[in-house]
PDB file of N, CA and C in Angstrom:
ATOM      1  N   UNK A   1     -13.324  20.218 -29.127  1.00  0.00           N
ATOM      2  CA  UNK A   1     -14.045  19.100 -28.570  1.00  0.00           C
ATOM      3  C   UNK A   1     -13.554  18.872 -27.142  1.00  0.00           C
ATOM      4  N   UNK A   2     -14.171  18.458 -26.241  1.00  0.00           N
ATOM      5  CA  UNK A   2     -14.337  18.241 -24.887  1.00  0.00           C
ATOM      6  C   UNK A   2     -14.769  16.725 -24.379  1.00  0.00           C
ATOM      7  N   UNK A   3     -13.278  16.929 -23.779  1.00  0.00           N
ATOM      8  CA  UNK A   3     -13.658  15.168 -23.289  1.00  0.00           C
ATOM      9  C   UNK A   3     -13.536  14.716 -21.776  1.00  0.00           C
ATOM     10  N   UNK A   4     -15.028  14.288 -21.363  1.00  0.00           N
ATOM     11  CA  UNK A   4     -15.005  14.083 -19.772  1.00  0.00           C
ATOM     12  C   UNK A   4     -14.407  12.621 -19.665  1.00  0.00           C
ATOM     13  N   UNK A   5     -13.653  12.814 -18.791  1.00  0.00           N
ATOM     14  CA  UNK A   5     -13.120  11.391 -17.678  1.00  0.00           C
ATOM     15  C   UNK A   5     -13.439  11.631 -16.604  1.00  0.00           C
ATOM     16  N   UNK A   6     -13.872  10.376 -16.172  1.00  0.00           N
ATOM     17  CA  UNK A   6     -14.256  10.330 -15.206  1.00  0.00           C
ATOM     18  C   UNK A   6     -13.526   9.429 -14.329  1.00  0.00           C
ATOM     19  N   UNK A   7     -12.645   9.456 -13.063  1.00  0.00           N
ATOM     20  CA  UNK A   7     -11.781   8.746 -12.374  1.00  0.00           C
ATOM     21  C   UNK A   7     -12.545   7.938 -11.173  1.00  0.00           C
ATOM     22  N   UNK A   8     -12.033   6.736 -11.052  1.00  0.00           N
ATOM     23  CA  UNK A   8     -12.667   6.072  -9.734  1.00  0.00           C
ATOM     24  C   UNK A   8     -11.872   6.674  -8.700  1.00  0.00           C
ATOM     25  N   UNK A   9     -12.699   7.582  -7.416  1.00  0.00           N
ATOM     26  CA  UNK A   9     -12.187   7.477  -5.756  1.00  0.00           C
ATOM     27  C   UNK A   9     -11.390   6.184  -5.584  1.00  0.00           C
ATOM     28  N   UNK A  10     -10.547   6.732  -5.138  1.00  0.00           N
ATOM     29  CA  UNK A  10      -9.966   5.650  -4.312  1.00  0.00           C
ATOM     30  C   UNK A  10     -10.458   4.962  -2.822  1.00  0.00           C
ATOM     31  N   UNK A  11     -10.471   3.948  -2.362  1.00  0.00           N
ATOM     32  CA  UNK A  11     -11.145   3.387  -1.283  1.00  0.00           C
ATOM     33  C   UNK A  11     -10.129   3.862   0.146  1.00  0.00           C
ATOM     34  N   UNK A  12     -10.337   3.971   1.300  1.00  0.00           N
ATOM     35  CA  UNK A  12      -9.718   4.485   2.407  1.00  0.00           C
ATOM     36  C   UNK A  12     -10.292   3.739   3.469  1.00  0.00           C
ATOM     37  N   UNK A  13      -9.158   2.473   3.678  1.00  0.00           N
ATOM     38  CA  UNK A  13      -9.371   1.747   4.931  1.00  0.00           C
ATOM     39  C   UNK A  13      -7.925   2.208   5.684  1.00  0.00           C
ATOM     40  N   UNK A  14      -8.565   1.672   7.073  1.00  0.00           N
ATOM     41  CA  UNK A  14      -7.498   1.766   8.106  1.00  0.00           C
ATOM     42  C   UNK A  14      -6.857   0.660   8.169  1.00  0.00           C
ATOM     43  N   UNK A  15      -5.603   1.077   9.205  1.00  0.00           N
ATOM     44  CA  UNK A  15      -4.532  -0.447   9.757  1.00  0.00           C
ATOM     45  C   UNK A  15      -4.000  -0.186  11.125  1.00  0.00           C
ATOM     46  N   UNK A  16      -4.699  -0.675  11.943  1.00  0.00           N
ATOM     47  CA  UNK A  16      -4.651  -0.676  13.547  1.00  0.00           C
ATOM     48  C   UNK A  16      -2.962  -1.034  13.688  1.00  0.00           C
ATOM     49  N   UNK A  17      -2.030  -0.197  13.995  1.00  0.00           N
ATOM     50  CA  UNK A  17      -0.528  -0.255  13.862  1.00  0.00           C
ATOM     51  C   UNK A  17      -0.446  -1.533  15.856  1.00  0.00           C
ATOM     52  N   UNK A  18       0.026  -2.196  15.767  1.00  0.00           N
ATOM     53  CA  UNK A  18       0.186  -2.948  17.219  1.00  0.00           C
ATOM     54  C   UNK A  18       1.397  -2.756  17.942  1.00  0.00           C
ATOM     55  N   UNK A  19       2.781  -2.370  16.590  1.00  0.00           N
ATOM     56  CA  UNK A  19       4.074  -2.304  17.484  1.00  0.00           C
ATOM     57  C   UNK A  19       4.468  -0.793  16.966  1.00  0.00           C
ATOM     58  N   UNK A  20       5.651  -0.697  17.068  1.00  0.00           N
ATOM     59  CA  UNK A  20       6.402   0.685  16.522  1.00  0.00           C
ATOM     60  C   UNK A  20       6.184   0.606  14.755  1.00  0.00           C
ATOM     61  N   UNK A  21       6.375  -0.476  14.280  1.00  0.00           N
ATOM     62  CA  UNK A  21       6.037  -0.339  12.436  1.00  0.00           C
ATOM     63  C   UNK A  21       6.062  -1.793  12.408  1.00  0.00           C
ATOM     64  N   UNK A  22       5.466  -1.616  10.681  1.00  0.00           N
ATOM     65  CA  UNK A  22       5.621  -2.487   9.979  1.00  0.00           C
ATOM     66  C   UNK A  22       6.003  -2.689   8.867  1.00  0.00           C
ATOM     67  N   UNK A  23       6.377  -3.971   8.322  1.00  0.00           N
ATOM     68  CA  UNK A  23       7.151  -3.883   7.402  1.00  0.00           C
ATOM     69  C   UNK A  23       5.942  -3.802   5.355  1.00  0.00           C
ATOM     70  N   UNK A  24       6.493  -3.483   4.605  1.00  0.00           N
ATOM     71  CA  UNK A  24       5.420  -3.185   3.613  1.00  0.00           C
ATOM     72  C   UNK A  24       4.813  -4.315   3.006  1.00  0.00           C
ATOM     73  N   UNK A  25       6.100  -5.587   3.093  1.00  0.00           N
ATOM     74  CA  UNK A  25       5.103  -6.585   2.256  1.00  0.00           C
ATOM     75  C   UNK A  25       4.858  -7.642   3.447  1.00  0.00           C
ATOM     76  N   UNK A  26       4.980  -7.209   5.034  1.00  0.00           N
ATOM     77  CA  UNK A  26       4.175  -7.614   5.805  1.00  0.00           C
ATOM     78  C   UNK A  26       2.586  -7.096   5.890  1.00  0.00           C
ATOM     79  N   UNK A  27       2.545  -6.002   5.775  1.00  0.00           N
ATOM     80  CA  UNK A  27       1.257  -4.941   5.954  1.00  0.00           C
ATOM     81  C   UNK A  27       0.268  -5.743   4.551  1.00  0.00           C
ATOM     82  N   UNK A  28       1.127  -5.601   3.377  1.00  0.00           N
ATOM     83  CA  UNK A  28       0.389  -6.367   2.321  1.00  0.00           C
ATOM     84  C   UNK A  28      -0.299  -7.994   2.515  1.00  0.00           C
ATOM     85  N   UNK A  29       0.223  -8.527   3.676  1.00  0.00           N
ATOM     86  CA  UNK A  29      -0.063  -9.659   3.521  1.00  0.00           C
ATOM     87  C   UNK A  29      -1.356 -10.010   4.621  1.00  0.00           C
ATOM     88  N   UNK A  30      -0.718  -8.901   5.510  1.00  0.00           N
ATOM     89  CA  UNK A  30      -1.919  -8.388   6.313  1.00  0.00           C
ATOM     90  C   UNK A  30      -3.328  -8.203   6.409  1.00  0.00           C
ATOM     91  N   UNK A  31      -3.622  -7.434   5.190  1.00  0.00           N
ATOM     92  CA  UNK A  31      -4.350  -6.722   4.770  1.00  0.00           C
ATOM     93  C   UNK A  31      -5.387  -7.687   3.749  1.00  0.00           C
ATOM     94  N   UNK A  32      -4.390  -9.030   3.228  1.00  0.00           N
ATOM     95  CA  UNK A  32      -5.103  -9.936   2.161  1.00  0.00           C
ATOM     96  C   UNK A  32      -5.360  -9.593   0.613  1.00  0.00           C
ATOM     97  N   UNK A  33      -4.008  -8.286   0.511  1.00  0.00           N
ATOM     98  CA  UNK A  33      -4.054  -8.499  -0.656  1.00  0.00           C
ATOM     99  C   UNK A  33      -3.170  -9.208  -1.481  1.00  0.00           C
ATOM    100  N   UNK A  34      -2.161  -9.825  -0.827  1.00  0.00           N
ATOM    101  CA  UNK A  34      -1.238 -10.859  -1.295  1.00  0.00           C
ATOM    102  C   UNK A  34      -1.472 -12.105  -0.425  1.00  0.00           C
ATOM    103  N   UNK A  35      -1.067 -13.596  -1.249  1.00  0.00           N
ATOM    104  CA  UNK A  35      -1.240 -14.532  -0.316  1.00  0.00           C
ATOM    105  C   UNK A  35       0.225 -14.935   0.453  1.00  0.00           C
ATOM    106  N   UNK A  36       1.192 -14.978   0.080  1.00  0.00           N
ATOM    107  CA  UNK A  36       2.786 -14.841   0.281  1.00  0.00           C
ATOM    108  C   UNK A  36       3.502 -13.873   0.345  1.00  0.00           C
ATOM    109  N   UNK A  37       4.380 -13.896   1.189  1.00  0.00           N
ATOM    110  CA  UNK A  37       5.760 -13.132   1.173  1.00  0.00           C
ATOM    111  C   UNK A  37       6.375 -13.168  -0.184  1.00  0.00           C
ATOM    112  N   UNK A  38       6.446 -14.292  -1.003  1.00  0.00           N
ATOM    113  CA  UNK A  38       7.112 -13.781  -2.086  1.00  0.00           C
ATOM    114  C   UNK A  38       6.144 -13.446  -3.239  1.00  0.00           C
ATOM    115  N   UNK A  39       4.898 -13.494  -3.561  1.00  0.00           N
ATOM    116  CA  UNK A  39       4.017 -12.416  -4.169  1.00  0.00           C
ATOM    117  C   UNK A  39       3.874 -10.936  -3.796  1.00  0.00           C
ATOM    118  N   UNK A  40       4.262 -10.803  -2.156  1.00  0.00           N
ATOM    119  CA  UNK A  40       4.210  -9.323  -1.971  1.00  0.00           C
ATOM    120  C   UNK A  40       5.654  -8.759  -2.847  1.00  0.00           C
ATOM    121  N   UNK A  41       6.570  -9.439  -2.389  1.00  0.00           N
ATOM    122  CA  UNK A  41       8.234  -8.736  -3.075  1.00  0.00           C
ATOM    123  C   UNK A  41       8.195  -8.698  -4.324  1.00  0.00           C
ATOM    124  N   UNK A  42       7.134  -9.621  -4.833  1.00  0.00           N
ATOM    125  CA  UNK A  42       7.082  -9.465  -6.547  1.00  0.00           C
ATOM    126  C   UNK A  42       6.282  -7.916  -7.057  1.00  0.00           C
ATOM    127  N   UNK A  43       5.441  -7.842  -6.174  1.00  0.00           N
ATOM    128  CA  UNK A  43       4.174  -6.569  -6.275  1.00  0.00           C
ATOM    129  C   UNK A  43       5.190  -5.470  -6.102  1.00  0.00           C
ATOM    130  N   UNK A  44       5.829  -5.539  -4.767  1.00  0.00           N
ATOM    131  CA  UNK A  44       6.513  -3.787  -4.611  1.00  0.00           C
ATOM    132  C   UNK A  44       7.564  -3.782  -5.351  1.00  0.00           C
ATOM    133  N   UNK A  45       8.248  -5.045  -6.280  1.00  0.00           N
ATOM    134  CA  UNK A  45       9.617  -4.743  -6.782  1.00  0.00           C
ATOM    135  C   UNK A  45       9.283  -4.043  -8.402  1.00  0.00           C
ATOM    136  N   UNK A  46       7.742  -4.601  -8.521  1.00  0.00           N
ATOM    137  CA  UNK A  46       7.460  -4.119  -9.950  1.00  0.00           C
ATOM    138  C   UNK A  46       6.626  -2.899  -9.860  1.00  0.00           C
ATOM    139  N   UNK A  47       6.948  -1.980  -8.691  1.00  0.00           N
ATOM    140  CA  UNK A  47       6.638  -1.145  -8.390  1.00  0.00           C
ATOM    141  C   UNK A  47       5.034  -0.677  -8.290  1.00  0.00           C
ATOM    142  N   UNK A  48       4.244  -1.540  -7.929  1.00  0.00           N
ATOM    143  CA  UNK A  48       2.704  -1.666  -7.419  1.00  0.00           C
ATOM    144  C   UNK A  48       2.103  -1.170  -6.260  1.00  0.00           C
ATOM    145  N   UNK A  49       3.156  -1.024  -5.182  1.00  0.00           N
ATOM    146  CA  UNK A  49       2.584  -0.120  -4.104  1.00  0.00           C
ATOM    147  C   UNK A  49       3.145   1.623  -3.759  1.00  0.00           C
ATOM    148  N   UNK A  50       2.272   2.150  -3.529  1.00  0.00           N
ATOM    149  CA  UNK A  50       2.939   3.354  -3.244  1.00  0.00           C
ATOM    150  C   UNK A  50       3.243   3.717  -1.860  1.00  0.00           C
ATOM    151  N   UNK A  51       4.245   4.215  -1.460  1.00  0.00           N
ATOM    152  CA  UNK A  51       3.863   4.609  -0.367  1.00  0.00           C
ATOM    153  C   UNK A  51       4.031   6.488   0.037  1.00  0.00           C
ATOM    154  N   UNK A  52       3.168   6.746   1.155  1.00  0.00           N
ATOM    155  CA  UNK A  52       3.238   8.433   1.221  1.00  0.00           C
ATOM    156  C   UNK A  52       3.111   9.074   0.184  1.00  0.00           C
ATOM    157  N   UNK A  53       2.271   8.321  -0.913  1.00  0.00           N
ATOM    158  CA  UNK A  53       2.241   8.824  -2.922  1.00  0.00           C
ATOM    159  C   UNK A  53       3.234   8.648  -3.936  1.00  0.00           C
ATOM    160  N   UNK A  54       4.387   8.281  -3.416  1.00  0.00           N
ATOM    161  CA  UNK A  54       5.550   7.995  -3.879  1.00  0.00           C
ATOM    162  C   UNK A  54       5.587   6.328  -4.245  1.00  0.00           C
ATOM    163  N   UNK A  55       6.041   5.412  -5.734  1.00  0.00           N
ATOM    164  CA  UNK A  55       6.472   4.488  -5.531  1.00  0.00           C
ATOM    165  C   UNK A  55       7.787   3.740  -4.957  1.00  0.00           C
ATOM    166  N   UNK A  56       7.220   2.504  -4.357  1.00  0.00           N
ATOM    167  CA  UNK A  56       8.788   2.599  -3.460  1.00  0.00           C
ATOM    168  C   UNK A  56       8.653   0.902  -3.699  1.00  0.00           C
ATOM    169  N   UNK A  57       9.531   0.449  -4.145  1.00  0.00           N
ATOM    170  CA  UNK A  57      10.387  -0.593  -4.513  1.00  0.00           C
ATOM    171  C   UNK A  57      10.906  -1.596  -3.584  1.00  0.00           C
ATOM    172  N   UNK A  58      11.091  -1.035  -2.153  1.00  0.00           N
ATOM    173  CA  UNK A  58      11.702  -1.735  -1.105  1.00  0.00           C
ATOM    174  C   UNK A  58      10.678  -2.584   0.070  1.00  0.00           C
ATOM    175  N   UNK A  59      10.891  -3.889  -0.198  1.00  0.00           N
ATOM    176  CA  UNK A  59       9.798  -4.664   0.933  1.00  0.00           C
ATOM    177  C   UNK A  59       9.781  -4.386   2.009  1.00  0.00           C
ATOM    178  N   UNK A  60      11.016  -4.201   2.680  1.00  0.00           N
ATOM    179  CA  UNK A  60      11.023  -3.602   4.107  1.00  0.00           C
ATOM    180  C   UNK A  60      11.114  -2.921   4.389  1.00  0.00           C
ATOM    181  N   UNK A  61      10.620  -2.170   3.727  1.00  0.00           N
ATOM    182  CA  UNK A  61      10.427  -0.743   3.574  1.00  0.00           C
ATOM    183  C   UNK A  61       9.229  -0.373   5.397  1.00  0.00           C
ATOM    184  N   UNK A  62      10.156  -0.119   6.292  1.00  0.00           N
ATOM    185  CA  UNK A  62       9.549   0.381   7.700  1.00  0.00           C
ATOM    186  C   UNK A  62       8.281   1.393   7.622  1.00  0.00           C
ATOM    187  N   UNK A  63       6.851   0.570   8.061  1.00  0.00           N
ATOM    188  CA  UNK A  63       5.728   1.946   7.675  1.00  0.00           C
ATOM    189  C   UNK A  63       5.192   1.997   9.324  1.00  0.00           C
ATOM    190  N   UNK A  64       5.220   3.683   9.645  1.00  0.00           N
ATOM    191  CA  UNK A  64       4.744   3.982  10.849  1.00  0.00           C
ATOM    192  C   UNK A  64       3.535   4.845  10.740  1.00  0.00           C
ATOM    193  N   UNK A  65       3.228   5.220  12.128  1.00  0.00           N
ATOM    194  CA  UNK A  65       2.145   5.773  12.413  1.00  0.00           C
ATOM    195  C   UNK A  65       1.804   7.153  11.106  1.00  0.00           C
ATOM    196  N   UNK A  66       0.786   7.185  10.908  1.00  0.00           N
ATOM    197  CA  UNK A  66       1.005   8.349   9.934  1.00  0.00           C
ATOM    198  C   UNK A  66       0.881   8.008   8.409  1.00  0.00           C
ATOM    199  N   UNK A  67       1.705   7.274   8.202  1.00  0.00           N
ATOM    200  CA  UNK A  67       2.180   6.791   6.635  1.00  0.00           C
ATOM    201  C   UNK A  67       0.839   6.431   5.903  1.00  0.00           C
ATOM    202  N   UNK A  68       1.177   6.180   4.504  1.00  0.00           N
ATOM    203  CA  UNK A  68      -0.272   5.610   3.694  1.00  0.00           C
ATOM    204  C   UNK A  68       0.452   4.575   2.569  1.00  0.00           C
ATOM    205  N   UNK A  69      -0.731   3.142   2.352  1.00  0.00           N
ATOM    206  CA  UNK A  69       0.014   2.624   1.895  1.00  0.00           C
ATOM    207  C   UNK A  69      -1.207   2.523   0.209  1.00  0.00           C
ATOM    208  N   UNK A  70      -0.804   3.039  -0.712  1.00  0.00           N
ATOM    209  CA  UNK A  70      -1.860   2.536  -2.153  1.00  0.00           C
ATOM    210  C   UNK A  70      -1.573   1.027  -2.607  1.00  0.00           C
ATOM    211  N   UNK A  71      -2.605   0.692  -2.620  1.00  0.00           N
ATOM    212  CA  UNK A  71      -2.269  -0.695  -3.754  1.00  0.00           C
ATOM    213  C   UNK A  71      -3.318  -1.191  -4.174  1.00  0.00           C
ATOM    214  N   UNK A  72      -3.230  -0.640  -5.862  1.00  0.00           N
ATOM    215  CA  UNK A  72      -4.790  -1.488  -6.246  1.00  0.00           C
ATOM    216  C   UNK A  72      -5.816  -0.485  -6.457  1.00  0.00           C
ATOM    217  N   UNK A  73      -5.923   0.510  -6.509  1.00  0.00           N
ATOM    218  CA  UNK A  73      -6.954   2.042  -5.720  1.00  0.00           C
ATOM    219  C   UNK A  73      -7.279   2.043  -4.317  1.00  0.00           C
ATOM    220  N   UNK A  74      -6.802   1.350  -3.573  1.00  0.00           N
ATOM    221  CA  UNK A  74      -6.756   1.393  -1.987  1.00  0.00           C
ATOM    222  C   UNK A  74      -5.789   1.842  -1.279  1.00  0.00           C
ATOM    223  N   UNK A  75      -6.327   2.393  -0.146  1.00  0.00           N
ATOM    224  CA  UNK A  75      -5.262   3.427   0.688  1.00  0.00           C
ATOM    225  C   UNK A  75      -5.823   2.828   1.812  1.00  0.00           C
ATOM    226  N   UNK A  76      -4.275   1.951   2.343  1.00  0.00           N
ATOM    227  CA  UNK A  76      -3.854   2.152   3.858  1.00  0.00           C
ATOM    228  C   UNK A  76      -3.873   2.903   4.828  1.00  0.00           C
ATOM    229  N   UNK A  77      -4.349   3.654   5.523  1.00  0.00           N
ATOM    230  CA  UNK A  77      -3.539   4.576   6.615  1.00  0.00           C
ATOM    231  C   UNK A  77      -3.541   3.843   7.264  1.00  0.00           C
ATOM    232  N   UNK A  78      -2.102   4.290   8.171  1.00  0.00           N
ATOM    233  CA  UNK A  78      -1.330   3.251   9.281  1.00  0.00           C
ATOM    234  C   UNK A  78      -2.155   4.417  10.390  1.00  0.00           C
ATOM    235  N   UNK A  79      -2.864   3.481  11.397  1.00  0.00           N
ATOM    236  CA  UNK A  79      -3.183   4.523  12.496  1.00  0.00           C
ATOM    237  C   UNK A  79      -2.960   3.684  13.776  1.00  0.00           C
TER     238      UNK A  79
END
């Protein structure tokens, strides 16, 4: 027996970078998918965002040019 799944695409917005980086649960708050600083630290500590595909745990976690941020089926690129 044969069983199709079918996966949702993930969505791919941008993030106009303004200085050298930013921080991850700044970018989150940025972006409007958190309303607080301490809802974002709750999201990345329970390991909800990915970053570069990897989960990463750390709020200040420094994101530069290049980087990608998941959260939710959405992808950041920092450009």
């Amino acid at each position: 027996m044969k069983i199709n799944v079918k996966v949702a695409k993930k969505e791919v917005k941008e993030f106009k970078l303004k200085g050298d980086f930013i921080r991850l649960d700044d970018l989150l708050k940025n972006v409007g998918v958190v309303q607080t600083g301490g809802h974002a630290k709750i999201e990345i500590q329970n390991g909800m965002a990915k970053v570069n595909g990897e989960v990463c745990e750390m709020r200040g976690k420094k994101l530069r040019l290049g980087d990608e941020v998941e959260y939710e089926r959405v992808i950041y690129k920092i450009v």
